[in-house]
Protein backbone atom coordinates (compact mmCIF):
# COMPACT_ATOMS: atom_id res chain seq x y z
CA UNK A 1 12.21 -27.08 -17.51
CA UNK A 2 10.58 -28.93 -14.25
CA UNK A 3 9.63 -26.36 -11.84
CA UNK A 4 8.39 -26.43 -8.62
CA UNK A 5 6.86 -23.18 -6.99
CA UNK A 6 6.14 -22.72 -3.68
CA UNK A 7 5.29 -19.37 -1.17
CA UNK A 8 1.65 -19.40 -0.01
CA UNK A 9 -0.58 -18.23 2.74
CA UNK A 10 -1.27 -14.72 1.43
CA UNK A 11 -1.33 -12.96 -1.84
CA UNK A 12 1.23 -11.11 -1.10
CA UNK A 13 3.34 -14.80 -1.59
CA UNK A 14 1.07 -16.50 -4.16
CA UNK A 15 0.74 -13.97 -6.80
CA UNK A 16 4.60 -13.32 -7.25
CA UNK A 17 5.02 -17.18 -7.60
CA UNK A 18 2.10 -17.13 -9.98
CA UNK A 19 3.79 -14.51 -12.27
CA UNK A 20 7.09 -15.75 -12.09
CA UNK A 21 5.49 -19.49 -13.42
CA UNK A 22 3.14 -17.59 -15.82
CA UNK A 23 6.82 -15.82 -17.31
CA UNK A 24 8.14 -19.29 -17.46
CA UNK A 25 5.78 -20.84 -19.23
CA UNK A 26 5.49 -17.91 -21.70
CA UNK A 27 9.48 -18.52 -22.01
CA UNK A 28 9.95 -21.97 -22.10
CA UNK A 29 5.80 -23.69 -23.46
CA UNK A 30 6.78 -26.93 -22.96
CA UNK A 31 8.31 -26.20 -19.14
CA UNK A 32 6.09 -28.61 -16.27
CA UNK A 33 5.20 -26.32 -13.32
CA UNK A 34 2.97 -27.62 -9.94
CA UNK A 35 3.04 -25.39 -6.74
CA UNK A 36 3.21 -26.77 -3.54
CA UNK A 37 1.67 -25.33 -0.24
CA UNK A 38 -0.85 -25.85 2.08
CA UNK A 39 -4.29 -26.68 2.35
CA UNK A 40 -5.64 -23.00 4.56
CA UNK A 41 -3.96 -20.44 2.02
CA UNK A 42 -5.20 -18.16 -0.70
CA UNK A 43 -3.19 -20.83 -3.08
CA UNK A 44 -6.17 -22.89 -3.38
CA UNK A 45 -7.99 -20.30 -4.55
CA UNK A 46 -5.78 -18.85 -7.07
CA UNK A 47 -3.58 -20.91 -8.13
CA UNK A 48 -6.14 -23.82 -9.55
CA UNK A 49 -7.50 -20.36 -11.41
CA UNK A 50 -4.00 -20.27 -13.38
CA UNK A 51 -4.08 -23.94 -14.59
CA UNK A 52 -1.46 -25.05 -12.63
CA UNK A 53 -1.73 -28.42 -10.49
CA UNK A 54 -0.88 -27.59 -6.50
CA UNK A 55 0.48 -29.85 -4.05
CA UNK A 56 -0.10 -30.06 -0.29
CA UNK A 57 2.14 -29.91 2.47
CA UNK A 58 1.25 -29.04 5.93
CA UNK A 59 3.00 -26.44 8.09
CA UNK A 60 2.31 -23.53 10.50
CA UNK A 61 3.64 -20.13 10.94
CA UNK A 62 7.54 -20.72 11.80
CA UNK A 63 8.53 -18.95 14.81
CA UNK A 64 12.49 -17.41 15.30
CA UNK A 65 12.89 -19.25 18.99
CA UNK A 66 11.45 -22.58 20.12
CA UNK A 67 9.07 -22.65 23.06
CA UNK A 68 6.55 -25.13 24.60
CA UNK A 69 3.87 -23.54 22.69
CA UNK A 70 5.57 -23.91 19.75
CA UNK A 71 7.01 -27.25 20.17
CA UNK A 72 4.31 -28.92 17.90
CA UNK A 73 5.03 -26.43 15.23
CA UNK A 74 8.62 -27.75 15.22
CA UNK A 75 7.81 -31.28 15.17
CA UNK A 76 5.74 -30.40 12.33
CA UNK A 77 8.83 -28.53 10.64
CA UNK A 78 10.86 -31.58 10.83
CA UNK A 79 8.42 -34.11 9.01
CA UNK A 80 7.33 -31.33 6.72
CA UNK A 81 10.47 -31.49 5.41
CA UNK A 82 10.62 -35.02 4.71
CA UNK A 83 7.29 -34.78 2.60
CA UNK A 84 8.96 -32.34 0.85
CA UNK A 85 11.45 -35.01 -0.43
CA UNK A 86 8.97 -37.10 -1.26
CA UNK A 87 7.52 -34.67 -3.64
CA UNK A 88 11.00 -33.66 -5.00
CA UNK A 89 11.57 -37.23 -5.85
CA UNK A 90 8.29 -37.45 -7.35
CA UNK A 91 8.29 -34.91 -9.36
CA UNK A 92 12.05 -34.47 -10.59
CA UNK A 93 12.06 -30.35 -10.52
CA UNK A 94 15.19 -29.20 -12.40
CA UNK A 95 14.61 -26.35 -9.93
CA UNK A 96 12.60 -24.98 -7.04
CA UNK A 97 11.58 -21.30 -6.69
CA UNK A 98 10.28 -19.86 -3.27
CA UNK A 99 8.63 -16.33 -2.95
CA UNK A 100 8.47 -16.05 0.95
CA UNK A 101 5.99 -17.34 3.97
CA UNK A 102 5.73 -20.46 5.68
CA UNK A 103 4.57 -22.80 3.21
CA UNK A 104 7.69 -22.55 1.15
CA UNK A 105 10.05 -23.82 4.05
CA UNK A 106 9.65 -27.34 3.70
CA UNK A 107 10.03 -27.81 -0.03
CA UNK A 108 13.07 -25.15 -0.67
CA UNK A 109 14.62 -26.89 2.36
CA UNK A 110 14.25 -30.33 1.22
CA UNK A 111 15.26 -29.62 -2.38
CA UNK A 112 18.69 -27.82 -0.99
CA UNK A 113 19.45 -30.62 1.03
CA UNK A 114 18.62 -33.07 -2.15
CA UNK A 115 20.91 -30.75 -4.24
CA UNK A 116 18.32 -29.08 -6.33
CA UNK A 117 18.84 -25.65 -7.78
CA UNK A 118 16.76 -23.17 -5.10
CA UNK A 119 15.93 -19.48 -5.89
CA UNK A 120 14.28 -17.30 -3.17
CA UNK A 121 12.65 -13.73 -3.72
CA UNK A 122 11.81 -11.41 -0.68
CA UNK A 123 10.02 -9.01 -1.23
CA UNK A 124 10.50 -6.66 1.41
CA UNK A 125 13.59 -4.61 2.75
CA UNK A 126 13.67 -6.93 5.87
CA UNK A 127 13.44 -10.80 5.48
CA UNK A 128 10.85 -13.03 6.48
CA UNK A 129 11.22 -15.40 9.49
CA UNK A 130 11.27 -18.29 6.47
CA UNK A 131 13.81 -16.39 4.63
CA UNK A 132 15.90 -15.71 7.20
CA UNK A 133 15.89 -19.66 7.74
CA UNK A 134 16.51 -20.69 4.22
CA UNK A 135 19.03 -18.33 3.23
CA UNK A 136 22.43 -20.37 4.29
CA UNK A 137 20.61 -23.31 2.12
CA UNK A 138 19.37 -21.50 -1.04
CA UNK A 139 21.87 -21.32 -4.39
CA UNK A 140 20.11 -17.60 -5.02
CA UNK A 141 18.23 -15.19 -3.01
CA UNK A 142 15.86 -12.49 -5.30
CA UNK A 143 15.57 -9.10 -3.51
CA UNK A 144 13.29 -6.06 -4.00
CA UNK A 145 15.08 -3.86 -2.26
CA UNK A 146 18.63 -3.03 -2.39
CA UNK A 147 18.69 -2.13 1.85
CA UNK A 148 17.80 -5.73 1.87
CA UNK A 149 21.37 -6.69 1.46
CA UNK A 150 22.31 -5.48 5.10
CA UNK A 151 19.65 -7.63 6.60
CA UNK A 152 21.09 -11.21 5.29
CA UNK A 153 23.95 -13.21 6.16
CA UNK A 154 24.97 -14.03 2.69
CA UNK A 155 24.71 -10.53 0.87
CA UNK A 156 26.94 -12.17 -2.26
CA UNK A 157 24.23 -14.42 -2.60
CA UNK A 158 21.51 -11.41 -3.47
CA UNK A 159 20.00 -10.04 -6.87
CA UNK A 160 18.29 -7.24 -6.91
CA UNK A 161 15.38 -7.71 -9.19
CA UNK A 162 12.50 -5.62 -8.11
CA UNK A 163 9.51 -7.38 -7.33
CA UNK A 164 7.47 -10.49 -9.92
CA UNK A 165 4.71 -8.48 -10.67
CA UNK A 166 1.21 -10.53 -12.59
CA UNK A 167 0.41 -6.80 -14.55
CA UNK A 168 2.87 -5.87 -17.64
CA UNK A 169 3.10 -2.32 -18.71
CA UNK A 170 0.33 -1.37 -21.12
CA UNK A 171 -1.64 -4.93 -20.34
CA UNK A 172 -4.85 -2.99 -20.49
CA UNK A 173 -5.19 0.57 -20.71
CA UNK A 174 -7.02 3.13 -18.30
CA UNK A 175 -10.05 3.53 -20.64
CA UNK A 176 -10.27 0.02 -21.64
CA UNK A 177 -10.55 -0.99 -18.27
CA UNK A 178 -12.88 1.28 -17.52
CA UNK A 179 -14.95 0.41 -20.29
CA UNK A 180 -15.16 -3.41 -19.85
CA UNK A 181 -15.83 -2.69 -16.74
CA UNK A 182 -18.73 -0.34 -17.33
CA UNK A 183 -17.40 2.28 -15.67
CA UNK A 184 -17.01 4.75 -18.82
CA UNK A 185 -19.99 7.36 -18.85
CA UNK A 186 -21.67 5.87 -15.91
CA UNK A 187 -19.20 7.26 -13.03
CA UNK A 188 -16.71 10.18 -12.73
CA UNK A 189 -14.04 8.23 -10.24
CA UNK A 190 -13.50 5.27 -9.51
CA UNK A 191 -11.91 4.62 -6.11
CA UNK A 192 -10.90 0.79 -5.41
CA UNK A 193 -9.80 -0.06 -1.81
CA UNK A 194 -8.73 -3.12 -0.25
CA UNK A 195 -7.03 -4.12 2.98
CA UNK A 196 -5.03 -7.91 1.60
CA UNK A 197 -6.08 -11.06 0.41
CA UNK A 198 -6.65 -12.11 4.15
CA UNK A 199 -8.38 -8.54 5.57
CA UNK A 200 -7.44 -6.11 7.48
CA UNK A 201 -10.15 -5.07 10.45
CA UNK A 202 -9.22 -1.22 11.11
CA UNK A 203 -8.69 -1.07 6.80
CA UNK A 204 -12.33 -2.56 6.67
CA UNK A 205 -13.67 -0.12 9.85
CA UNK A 206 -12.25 3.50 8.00
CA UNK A 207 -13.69 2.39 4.40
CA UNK A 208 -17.09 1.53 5.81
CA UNK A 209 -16.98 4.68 7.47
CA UNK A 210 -15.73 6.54 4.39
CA UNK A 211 -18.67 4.92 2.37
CA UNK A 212 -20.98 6.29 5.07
CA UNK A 213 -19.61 9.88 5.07
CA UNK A 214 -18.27 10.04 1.59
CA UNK A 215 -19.03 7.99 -1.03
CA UNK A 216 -22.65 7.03 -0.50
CA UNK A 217 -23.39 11.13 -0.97
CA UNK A 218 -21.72 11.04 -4.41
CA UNK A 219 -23.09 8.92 -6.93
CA UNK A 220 -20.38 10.00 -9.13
CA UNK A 221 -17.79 7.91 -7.78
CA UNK A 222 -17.98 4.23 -8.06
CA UNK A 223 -16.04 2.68 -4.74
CA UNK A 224 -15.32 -1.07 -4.75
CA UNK A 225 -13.83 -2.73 -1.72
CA UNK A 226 -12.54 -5.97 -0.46
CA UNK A 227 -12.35 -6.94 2.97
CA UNK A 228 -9.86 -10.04 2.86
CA UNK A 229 -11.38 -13.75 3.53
CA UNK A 230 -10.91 -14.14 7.16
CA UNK A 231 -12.96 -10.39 7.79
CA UNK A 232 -15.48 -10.25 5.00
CA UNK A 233 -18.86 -12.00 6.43
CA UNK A 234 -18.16 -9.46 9.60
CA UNK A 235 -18.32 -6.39 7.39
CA UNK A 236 -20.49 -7.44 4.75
CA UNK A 237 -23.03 -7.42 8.01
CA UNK A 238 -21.62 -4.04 9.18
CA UNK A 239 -22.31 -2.84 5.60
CA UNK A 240 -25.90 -4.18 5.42
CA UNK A 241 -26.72 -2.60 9.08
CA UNK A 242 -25.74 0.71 7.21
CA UNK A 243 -28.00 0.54 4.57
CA UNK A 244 -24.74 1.01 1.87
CA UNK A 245 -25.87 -2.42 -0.17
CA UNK A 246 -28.40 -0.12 -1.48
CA UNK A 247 -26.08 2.31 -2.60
CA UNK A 248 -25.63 1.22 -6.64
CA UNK A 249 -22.08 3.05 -6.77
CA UNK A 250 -20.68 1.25 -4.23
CA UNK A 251 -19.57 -2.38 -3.69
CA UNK A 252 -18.21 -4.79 -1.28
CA UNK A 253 -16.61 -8.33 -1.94
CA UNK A 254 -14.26 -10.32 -0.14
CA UNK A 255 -11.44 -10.80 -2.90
CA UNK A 256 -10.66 -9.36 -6.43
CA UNK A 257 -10.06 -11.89 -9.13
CA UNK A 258 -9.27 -9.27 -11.32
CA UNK A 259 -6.80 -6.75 -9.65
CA UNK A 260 -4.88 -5.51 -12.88
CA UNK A 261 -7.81 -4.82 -14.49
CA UNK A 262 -9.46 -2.91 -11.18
CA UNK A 263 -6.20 -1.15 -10.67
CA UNK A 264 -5.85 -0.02 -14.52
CA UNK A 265 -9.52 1.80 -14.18
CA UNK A 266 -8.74 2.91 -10.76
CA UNK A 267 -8.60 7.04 -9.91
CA UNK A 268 -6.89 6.35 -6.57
CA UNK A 269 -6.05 3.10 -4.55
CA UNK A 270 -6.44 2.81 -0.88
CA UNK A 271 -4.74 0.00 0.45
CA UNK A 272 -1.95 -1.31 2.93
CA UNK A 273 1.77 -1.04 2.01
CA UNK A 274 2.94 -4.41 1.18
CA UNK A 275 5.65 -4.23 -1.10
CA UNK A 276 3.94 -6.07 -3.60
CA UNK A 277 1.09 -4.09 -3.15
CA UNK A 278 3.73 -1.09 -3.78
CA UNK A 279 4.97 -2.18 -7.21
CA UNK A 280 2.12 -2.81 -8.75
CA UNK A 281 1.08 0.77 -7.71
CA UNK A 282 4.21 1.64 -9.59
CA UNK A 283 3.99 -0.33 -12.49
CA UNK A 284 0.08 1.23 -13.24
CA UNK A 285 1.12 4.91 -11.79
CA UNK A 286 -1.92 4.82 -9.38
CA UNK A 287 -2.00 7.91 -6.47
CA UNK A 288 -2.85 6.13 -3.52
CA UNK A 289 -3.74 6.36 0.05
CA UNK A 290 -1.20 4.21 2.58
CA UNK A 291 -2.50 2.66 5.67
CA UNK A 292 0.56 0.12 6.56
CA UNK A 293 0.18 -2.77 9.13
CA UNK A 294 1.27 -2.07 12.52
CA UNK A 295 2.03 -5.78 12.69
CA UNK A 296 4.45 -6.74 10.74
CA UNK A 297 8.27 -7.53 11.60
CA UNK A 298 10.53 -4.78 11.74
CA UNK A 299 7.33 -2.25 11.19
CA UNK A 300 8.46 -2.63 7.30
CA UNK A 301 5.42 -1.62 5.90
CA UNK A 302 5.51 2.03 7.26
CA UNK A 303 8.96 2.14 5.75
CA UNK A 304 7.85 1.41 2.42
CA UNK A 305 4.86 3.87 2.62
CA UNK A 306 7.29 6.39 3.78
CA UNK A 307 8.98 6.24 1.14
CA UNK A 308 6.18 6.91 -1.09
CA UNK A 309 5.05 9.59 0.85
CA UNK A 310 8.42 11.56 1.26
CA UNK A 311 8.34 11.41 -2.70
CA UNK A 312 4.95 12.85 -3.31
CA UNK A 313 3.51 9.69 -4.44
CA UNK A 314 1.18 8.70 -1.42
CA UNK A 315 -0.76 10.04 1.50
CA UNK A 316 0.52 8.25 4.27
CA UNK A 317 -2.10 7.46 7.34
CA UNK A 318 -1.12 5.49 9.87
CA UNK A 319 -3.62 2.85 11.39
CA UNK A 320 -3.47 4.91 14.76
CA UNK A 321 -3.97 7.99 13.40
CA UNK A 322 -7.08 7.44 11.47
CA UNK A 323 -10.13 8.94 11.60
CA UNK A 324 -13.87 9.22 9.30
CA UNK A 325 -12.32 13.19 8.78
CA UNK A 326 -8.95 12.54 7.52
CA UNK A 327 -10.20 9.56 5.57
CA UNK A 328 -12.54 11.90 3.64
CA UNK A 329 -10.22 14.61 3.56
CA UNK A 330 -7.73 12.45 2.02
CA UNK A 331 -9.83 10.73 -0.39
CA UNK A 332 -11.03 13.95 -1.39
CA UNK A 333 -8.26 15.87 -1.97
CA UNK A 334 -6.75 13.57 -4.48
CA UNK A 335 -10.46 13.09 -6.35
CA UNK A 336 -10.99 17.04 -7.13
CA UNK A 337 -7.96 17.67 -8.27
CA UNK A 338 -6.73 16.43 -11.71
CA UNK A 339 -3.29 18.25 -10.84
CA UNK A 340 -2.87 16.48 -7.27
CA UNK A 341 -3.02 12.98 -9.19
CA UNK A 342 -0.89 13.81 -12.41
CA UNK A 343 2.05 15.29 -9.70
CA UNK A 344 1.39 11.63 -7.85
CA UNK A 345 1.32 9.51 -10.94
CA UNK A 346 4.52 10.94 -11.94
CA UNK A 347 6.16 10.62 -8.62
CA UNK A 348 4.93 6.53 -8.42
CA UNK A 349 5.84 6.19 -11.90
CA UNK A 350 9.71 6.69 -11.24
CA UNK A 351 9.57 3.96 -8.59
CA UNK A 352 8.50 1.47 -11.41
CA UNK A 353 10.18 -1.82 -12.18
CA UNK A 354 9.05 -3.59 -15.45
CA UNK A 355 11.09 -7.14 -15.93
CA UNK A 356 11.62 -8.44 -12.60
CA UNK A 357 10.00 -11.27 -13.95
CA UNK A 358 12.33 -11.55 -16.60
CA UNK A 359 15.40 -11.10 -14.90
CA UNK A 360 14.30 -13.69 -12.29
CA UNK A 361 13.72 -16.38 -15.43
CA UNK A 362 16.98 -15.52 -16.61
CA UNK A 363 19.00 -15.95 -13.38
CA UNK A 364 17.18 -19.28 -12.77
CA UNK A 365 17.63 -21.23 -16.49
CA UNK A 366 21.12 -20.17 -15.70
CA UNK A 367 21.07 -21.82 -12.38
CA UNK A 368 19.67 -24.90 -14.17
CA UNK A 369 22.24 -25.00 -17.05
CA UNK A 370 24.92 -24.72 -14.75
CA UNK A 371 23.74 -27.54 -12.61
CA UNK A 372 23.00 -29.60 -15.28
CA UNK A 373 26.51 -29.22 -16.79
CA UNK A 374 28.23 -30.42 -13.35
């Protein structure tokens, strides 16, 4: 099978794209995959990692309503889209498979116009401003959630899948993890925090200020965080000022290559509520500390954490409320209590979804077959 991917931008887009191809190519060895998006994203950094070759096409953030300061963006839209042909005729997909931002509007929107199997996923309960504009043109739209349904125009043309997730059950285990990564006999906890592949300022400001308070007065607890690419030389400097890069338990980077690994060791997660973000939470059982974006459409990332939270299976903090105090009081009332994060592993646990990525590979050789039989 010829596939093309395409969702980029964030990691939130790339890595479901990336597991979806990695499932396909487990499925189907001799399958050709590229993955097309632009030249700014977090692509270029991790899909080259996976092997697979990646494809430029340039595009901005689509907007729902044209202006005059987004009159350049639509111009680019328009010839976007006819590079995207280009590459479709180049390349001969069988199909094309989007997972969401900007970058995958010109190629899923070419290849439906050229009559190319498309498959969508959104990840969220309420669609992307991409989504939304692809949805009258794609064959299938992949959802995570089932509320989804109420928020698109063609509901019949939903699956609900659960999210393409790169970790697998049982992929590494909590003490293996914690043993390659020298954890075992060295620390008590290990607390990993992170605010997206891109940062997240106020994420970055309350985990400085929890290293300052909190972690750099226990040794016993190892805390690893990573500010995003856009916010990292500004806190590395903020963390240097504060004397913490002398502090041997605790670490700051600007992106983790290994996140399934990190997560498997991990004793509790802080991080934002991306739904992405969410399931891989699930999948490893991790308690965790929400701090969802205030800016994102529809405020959807406080509805996911809520969710979590009205289960047991979170701490919920919202950007506005927080504070060094209920930081550290949060932090620490999951860490001293073994019971607290068994009662929140359970509660995550039942949220779980295992074989999205299967389901997804199914749905589309079946979308292939049946275009190939027409």
């Amino acid at each position: 099978m010829r596939v093309l991917m395409t969702g980029g931008g964030t990691g939130g887009h790339v890595n479901p794209a990336l597991a979806i191809a990695n499932t396909i190519r487990e499925r189907e060895p001799d399958s050709e995959i590229a993955f097309v998006g632009t030249s700014r994203g977090i692509e270029n950094k991790l899909v080259p990692k996976e092997g697979y070759p990646l494809h430029h096409i340039e595009i901005r953030g689509l907007r729902r309503s044209l202006s005059l300061q987004n009159l350049k963006t639509a111009v680019m839209v328009l010839t976007s889209v006819s590079k995207g042909k280009k590459l479709i005729r180049d390349f001969k997909p069988d199909i094309v498979i989007g997972t969401g931002g900007y970058a995958c509007f010109p190629i899923m929107k070419a290849a439906a116009l050229m009559g190319v199997p498309t498959a969508l996923h959104e990840s969220n309960a309420y669609p992307g401003v991409a989504v939304k504009m692809l949805e009258n043109s794609v064959d299938r739209m992949f959802i995570n959630f089932e509320d989804c349904k109420k928020n698109l125009k063609h509901p019949e043309r939903a699956m609900v899948v659960g999210n393409p997730l790169r970790s697998k059950p049982g992929m590494i285990s909590y003490d293996d993890a914690r043993s390659e990564l020298g954890i075992t006999g060295k620390y008590r906890h290990f607390l990993l925090s992170c605010g997206g592949s891109m940062g997240a300022e106020q994420v970055n400001f309350a985990m400085l200020d929890l290293m300052k308070e909190y972690t750099s007065k226990h040794p016993e607890i190892l805390h690893v965080h990573a500010t995003g690419a856009i916010e990292y030389e500004i806190a590395k400097k903020m963390f240097e000022d504060a004397g913490l890069d002398k502090c041997e338990n605790i670490k700051l980077v600007e992106y983790i290559y290994d996140m399934p690994k990190q997560m498997a060791a991990a004793d509790l997660v802080v991080a934002r509520a991306g739904s992405i973000t969410l399931s891989e939470l699930a999948l490893e059982g991790k308690p965790c500390i929400l701090i969802p974006s205030p800016n994102v459409t529809e405020n959807h990332q406080y509805k996911n954490a809520k969710v979590l939270a009205d289960r047991g299976a979170a701490i919920l903090i919202e950007e506005k409320d927080i504070t060094p105090e209920k930081t550290v009081d949060a932090v620490r009332s999951v860490l001293d209590s073994m019971e607290v994060r068994r009662s929140m592993q359970d509660a995550i646990r039942s949220l779980a979804v295992s074989d999205a990525c299967d389901r997804i590979y199914e749905e589309c050789r079946r979308l292939v077959d049946a275009h190939s039989t027409k």
